[in-house]
Protein backbone atom coordinates (compact mmCIF):
# COMPACT_ATOMS: atom_id res chain seq x y z
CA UNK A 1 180.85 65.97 89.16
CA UNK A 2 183.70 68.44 90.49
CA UNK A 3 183.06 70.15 93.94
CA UNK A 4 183.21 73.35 92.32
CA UNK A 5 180.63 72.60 89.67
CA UNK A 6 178.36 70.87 92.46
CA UNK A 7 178.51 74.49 94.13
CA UNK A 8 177.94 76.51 91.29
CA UNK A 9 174.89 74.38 90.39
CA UNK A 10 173.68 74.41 93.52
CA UNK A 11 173.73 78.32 93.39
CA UNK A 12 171.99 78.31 89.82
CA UNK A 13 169.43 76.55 91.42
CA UNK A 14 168.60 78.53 94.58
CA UNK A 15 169.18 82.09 92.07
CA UNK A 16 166.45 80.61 89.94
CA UNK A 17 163.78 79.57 92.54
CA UNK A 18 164.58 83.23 94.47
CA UNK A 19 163.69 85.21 90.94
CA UNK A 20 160.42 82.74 90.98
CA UNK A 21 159.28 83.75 94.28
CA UNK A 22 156.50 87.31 94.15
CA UNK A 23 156.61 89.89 96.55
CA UNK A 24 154.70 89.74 99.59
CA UNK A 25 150.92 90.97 99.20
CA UNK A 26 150.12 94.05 101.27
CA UNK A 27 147.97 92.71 103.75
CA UNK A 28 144.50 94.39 103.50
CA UNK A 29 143.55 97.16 106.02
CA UNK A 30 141.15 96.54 109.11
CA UNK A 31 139.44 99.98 110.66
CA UNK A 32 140.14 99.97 113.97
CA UNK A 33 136.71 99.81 116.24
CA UNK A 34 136.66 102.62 118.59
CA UNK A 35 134.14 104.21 120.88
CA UNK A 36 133.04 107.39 118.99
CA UNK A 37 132.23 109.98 121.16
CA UNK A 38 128.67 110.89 119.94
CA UNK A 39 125.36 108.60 119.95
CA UNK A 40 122.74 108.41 116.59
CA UNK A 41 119.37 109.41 118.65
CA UNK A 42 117.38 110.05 115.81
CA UNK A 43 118.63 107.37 113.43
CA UNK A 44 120.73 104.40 112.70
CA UNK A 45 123.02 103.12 109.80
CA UNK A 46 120.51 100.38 108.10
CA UNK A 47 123.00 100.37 104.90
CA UNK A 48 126.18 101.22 103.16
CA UNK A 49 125.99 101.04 99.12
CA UNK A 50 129.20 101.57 97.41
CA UNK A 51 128.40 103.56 94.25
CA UNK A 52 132.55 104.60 93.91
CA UNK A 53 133.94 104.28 90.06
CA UNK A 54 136.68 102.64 90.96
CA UNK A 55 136.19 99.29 93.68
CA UNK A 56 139.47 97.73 92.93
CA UNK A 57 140.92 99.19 96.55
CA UNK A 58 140.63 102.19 99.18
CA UNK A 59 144.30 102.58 98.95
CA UNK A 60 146.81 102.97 96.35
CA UNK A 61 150.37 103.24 98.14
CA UNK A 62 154.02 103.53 97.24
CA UNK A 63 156.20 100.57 98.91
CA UNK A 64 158.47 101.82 101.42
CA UNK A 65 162.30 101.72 100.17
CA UNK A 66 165.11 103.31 99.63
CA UNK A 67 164.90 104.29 95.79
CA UNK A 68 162.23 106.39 94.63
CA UNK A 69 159.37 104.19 93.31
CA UNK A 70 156.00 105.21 90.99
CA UNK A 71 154.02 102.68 90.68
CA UNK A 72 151.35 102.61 93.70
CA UNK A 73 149.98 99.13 94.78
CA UNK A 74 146.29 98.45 95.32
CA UNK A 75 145.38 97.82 99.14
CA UNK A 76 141.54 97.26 99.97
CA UNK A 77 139.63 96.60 103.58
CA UNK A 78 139.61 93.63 104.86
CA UNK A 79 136.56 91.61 103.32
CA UNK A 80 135.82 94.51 100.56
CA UNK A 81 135.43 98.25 101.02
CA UNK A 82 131.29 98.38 101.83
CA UNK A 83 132.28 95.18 104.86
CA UNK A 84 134.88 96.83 106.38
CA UNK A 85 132.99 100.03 106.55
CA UNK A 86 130.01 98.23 107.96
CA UNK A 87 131.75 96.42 110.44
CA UNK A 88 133.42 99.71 111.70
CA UNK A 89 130.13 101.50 111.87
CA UNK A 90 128.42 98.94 113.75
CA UNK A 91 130.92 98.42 115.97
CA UNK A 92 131.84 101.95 116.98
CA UNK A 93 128.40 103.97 116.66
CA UNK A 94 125.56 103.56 119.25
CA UNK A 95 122.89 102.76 117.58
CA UNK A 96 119.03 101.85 117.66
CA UNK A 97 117.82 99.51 115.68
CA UNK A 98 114.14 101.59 116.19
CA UNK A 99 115.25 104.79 114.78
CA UNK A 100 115.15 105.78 111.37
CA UNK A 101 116.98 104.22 109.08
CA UNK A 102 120.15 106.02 107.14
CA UNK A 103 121.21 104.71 103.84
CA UNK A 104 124.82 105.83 103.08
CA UNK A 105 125.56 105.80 99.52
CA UNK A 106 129.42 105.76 98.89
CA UNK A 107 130.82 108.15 96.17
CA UNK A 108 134.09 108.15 97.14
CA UNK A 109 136.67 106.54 99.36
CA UNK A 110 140.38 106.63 98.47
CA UNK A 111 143.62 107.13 99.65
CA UNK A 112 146.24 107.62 97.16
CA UNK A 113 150.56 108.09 97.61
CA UNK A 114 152.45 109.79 94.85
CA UNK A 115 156.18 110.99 94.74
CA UNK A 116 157.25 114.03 96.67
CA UNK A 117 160.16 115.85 96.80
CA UNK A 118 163.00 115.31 98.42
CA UNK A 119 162.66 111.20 98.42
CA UNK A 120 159.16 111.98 100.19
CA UNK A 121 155.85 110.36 99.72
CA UNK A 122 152.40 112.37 99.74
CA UNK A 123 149.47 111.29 100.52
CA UNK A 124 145.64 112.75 99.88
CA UNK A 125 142.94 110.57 100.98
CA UNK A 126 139.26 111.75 100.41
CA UNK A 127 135.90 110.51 101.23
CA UNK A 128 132.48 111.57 99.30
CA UNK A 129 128.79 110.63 101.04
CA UNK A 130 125.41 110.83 99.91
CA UNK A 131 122.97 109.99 102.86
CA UNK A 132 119.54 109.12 102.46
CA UNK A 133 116.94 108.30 104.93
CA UNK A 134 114.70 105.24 103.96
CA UNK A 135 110.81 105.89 104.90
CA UNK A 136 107.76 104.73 103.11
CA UNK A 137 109.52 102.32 100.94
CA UNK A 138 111.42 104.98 99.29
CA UNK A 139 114.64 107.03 99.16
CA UNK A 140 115.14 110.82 100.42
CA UNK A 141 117.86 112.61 99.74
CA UNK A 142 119.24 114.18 102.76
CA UNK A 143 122.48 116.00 102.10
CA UNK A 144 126.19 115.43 100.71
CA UNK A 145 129.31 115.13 102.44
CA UNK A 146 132.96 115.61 101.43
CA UNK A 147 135.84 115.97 103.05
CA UNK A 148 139.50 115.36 102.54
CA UNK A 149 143.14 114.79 104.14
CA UNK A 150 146.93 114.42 103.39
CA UNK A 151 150.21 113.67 104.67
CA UNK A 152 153.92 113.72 103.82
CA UNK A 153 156.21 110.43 104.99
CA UNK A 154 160.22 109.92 104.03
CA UNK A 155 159.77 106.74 101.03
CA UNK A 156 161.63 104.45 103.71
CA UNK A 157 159.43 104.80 106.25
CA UNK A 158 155.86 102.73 106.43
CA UNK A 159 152.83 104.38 105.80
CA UNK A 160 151.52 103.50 109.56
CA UNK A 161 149.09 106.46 109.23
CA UNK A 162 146.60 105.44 106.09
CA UNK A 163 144.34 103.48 108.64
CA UNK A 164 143.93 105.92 111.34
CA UNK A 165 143.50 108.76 108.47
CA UNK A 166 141.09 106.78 106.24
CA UNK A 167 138.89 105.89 109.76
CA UNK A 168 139.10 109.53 110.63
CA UNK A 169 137.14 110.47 107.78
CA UNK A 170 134.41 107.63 107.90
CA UNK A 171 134.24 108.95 111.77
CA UNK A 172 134.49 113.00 110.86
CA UNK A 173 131.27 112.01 108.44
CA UNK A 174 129.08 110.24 110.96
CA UNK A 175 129.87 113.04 113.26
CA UNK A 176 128.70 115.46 110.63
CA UNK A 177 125.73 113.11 109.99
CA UNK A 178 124.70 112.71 113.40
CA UNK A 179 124.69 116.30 114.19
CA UNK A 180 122.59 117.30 111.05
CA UNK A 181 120.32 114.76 111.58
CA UNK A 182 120.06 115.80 115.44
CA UNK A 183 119.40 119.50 114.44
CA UNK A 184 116.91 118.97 111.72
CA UNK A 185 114.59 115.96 112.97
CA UNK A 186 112.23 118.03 114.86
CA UNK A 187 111.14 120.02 111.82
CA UNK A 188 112.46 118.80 108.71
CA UNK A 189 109.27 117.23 106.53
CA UNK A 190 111.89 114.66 105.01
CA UNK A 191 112.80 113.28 108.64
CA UNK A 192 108.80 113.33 110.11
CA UNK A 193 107.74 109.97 110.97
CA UNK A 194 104.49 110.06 111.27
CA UNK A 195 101.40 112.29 110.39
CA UNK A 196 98.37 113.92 112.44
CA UNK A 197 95.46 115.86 110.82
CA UNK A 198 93.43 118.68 111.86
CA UNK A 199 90.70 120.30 110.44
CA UNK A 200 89.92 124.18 110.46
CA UNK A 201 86.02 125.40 110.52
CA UNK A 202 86.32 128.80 108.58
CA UNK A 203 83.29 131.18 109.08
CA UNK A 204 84.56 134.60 109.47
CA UNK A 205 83.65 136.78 106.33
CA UNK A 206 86.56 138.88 104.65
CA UNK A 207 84.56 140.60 102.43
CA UNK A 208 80.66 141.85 101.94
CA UNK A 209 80.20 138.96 99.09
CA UNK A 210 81.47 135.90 100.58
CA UNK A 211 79.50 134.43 103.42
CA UNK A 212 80.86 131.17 105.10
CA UNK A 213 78.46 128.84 106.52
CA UNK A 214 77.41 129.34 110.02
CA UNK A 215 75.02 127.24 111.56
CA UNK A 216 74.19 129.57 114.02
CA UNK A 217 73.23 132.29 111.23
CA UNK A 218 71.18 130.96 108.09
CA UNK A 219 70.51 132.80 105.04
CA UNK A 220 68.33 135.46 104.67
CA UNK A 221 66.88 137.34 101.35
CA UNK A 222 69.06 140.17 102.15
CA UNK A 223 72.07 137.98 101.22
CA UNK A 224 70.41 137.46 97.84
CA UNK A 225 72.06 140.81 95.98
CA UNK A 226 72.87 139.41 92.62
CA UNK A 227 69.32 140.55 91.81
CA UNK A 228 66.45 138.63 90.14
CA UNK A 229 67.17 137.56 86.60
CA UNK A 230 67.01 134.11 86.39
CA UNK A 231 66.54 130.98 84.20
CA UNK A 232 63.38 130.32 83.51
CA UNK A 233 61.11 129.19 85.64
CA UNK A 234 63.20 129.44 88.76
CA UNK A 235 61.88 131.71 91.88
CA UNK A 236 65.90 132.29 93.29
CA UNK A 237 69.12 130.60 93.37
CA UNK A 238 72.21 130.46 95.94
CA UNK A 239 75.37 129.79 94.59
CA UNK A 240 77.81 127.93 97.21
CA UNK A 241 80.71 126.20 97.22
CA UNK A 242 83.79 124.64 99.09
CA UNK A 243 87.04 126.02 99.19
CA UNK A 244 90.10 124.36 100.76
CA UNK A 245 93.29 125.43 102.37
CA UNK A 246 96.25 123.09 103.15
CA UNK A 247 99.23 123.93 105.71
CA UNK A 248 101.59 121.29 107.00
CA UNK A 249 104.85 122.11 109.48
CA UNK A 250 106.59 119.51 111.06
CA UNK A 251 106.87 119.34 115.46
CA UNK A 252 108.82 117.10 116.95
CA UNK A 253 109.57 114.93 113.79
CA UNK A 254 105.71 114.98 113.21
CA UNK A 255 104.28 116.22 110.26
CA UNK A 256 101.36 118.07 111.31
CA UNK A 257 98.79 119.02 108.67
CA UNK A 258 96.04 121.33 109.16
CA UNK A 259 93.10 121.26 106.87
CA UNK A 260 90.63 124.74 106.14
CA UNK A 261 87.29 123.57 104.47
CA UNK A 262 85.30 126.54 103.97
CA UNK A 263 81.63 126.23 102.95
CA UNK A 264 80.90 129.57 101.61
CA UNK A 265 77.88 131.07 99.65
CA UNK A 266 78.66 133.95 96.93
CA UNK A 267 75.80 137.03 98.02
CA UNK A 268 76.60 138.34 94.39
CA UNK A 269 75.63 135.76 92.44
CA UNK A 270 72.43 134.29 94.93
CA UNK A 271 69.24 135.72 93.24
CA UNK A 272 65.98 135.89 93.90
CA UNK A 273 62.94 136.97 92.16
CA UNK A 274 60.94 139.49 94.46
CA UNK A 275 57.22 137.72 94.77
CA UNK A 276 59.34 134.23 95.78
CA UNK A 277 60.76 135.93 98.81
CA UNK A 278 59.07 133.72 100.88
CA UNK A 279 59.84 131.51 103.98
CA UNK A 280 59.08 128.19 101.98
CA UNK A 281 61.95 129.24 99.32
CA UNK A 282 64.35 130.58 101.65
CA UNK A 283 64.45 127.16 103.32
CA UNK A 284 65.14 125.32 99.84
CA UNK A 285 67.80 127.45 99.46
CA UNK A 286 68.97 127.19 102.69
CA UNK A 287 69.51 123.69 102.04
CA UNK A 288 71.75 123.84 99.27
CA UNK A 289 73.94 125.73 101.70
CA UNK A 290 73.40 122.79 104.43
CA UNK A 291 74.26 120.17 102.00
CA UNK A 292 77.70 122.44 101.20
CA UNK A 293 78.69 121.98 104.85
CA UNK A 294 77.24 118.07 104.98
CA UNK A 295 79.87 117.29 102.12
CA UNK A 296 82.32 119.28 103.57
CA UNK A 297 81.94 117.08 106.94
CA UNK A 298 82.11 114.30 104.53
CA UNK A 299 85.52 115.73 103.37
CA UNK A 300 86.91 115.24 107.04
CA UNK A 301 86.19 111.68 106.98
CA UNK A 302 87.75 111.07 103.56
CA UNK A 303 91.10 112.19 104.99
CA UNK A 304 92.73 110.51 108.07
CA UNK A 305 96.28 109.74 108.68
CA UNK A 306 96.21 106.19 107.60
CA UNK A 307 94.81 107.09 104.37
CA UNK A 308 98.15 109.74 103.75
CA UNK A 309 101.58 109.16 103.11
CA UNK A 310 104.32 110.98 104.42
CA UNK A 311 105.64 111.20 100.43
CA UNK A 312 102.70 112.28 99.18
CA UNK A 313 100.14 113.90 101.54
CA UNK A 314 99.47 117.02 99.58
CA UNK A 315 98.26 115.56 96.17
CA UNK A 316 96.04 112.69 98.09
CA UNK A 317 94.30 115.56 99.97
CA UNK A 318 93.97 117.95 96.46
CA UNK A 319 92.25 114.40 94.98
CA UNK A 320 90.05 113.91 98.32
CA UNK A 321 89.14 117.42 97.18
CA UNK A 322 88.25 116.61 93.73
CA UNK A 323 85.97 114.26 95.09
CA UNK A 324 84.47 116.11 97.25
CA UNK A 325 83.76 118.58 94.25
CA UNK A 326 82.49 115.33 92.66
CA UNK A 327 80.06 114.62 95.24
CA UNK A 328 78.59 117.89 96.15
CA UNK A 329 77.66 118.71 92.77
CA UNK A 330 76.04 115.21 92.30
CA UNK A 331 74.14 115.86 95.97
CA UNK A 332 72.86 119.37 94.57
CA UNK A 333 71.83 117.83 91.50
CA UNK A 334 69.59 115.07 93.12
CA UNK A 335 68.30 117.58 95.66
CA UNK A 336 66.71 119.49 93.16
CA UNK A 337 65.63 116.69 91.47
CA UNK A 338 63.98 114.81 93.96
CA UNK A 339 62.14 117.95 95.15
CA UNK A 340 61.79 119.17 91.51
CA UNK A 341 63.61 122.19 92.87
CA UNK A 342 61.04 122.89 96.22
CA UNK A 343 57.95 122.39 94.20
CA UNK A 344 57.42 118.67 95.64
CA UNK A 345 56.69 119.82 99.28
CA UNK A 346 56.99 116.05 100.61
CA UNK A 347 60.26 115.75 99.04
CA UNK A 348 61.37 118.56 99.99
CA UNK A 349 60.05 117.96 104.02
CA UNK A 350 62.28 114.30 103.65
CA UNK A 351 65.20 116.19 102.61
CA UNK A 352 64.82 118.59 104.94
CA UNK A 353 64.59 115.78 108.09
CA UNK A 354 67.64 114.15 106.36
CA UNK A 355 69.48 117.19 105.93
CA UNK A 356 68.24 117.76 109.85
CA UNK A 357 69.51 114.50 111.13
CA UNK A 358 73.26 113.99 109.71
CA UNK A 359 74.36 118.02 110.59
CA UNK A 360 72.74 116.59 114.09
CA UNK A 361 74.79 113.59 114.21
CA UNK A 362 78.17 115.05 112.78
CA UNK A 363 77.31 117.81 115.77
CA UNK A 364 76.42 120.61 113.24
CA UNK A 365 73.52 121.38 114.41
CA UNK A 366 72.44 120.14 118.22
């Protein structure tokens, strides 16, 4: 073979291997760990669940060169979007492990380059957060965050400033986070951690018909006014009940719920027939107003803070409630049975001892 052919092979050879070679891949983008400048006191990161349309990359950017180019390549984090984001949280945010635990829920998390004028590159990078606070075994929503940034670079020049941008925003939102969270834990319900009950004796009267239960003031026939028709062959009738008030605020990340029972006795509708207006009867009635208050004492021990959740306190306590209903109409009814409504005068002196010695014991009575 002629020298000159030997070259020009040669050259063949090393044009065809060079067109076979691809471009360098972008290498992927690490957030840089920094100290942030704030601490999570009332929670700490316990996830990060990327919920983003689009998880090919967190970056789509426009090589740097001298001719104008369109076509943006794909550049993720280092390890995937959701691992490079956890690494940077955990190693930049104090944290305790103790606290309550933050679910963030990525929506969003781009930066994207597109031509600009004058050979120039823009670029708008944008990040979208849900946060949720895990408690119970179940999701709350806590609030939203969005924010956004952009820059302009000449096409030759690197885009050195898509890390520090895209770790600004991940930073700007736990900043956001942390100071929402800070501000709202001592009396936001969705942020109380734990629960504490009180219960509410109610005996003032607002009016000249309702009369709560007192046990320092018992019945007397004057509170009888709804006259003297009755069924037949009853000598009078009270008519009580049990009515319930809930209120709940939160203090110092404790959800505090306070509890109203109010045994009360209707005058209006408590009758009496005139020749029964006796000691003996007033006593049988009294007890149906006693065994109001016993069931409403029973109504305190149904409801304790182990027995409520944090999710759903207020429908547990309105079904405690319907039990209670439950219960007091099924002590009435064997009251009056057992007694065969005051005429069994032994009965009648057991229930009254029993009646006696539970008010005594749940310090109703002394």
């Amino acid at each position: 073979m002629k020298k000159g052919w030997a070259l020009l092979f040669l050259l063949l050879v090393f044009l065809l291997a060079g067109a076979g070679t691809p471009a360098s891949k972008p290498e992927p983008i690490v957030l840089q760990k920094e100290t942030l400048p704030f601490t999570a006191k009332e929670f700490h990161i316990a996830d990060i669940v990327d919920e983003r349309p689009n998880k090919k990359a967190v970056a789509f950017l426009l090589p740097s060169s001298s001719s104008p180019a369109t076509t943006a390549q794909p550049i993720d984090l280092k390890d995937g979007a959701v691992t490079g984001m956890k690494n940077y949280v955990r190693q930049s945010l104090k944290q305790n492990q103790a606290l309550r635990p933050i679910i963030i829920r990525v929506k969003e998390y781009q930066l994207r380059e597109s031509p600009a004028e004058k050979g120039r590159v823009a670029g708008q990078a944008k990040i979208t957060l849900a946060f949720e606070v895990k408690r119970e075994g179940k999701y709350l929503h806590l609030l939203d965050y969005t924010a956004s940034a952009g820059y302009v670079r000449p096409l030759a020049m690197p885009p050195s400033m898509v890390e520090p941008m895209l770790r600004r925003l991940l930073a700007g939102s736990l900043r956001y986070l942390t100071t929402w969270v800070n501000q709202e834990a001592p009396g936001n319900e969705k942020l109380a951690h734990s629960i504490k009950v009180h219960f509410e004796g109610y005996q003032q009267s607002m009016d000249d018909d309702t009369m709560f239960y007192d046990p320092k003031r018992p019945l007397t026939w004057a509170d009888f006014q709804g006259g003297s028709r009755l069924s037949k062959g009853y000598a009078a009738s009270v008519f009580p009940g049990i009515s319930n008030e809930i209120q709940a605020s939160v203090e110092d990340g404790v959800l505090q719920i306070r509890i109203i029972s109010k045994p009360y006795m209707l005058r209006n509708l408590s009758k009496a027939l005139p020749q029964a207006k006796d000691d003996y009867t007033l006593n049988h009635e009294q007890r149906h107003f006693d065994i109001v208050k016993l069931v409403s004492e029973h109504y305190k021990q149904r409801i304790t803070p182990e027995k409520l959740t944090l999710e759903d306190y207020e429908s547990q306590i309105k079904y405690q409630y319907l039990e209670v209903l439950w219960e007091l109409d099924k002590l009435q009814k064997q009251y009056d049975q057992e007694t065969d409504h005051g005429l069994n005068h032994a009965a009648q002196a057991r229930w009254n001892q029993k009646i006696d010695t539970e008010l005594q014991s749940l310090k109703v009575k002394p």
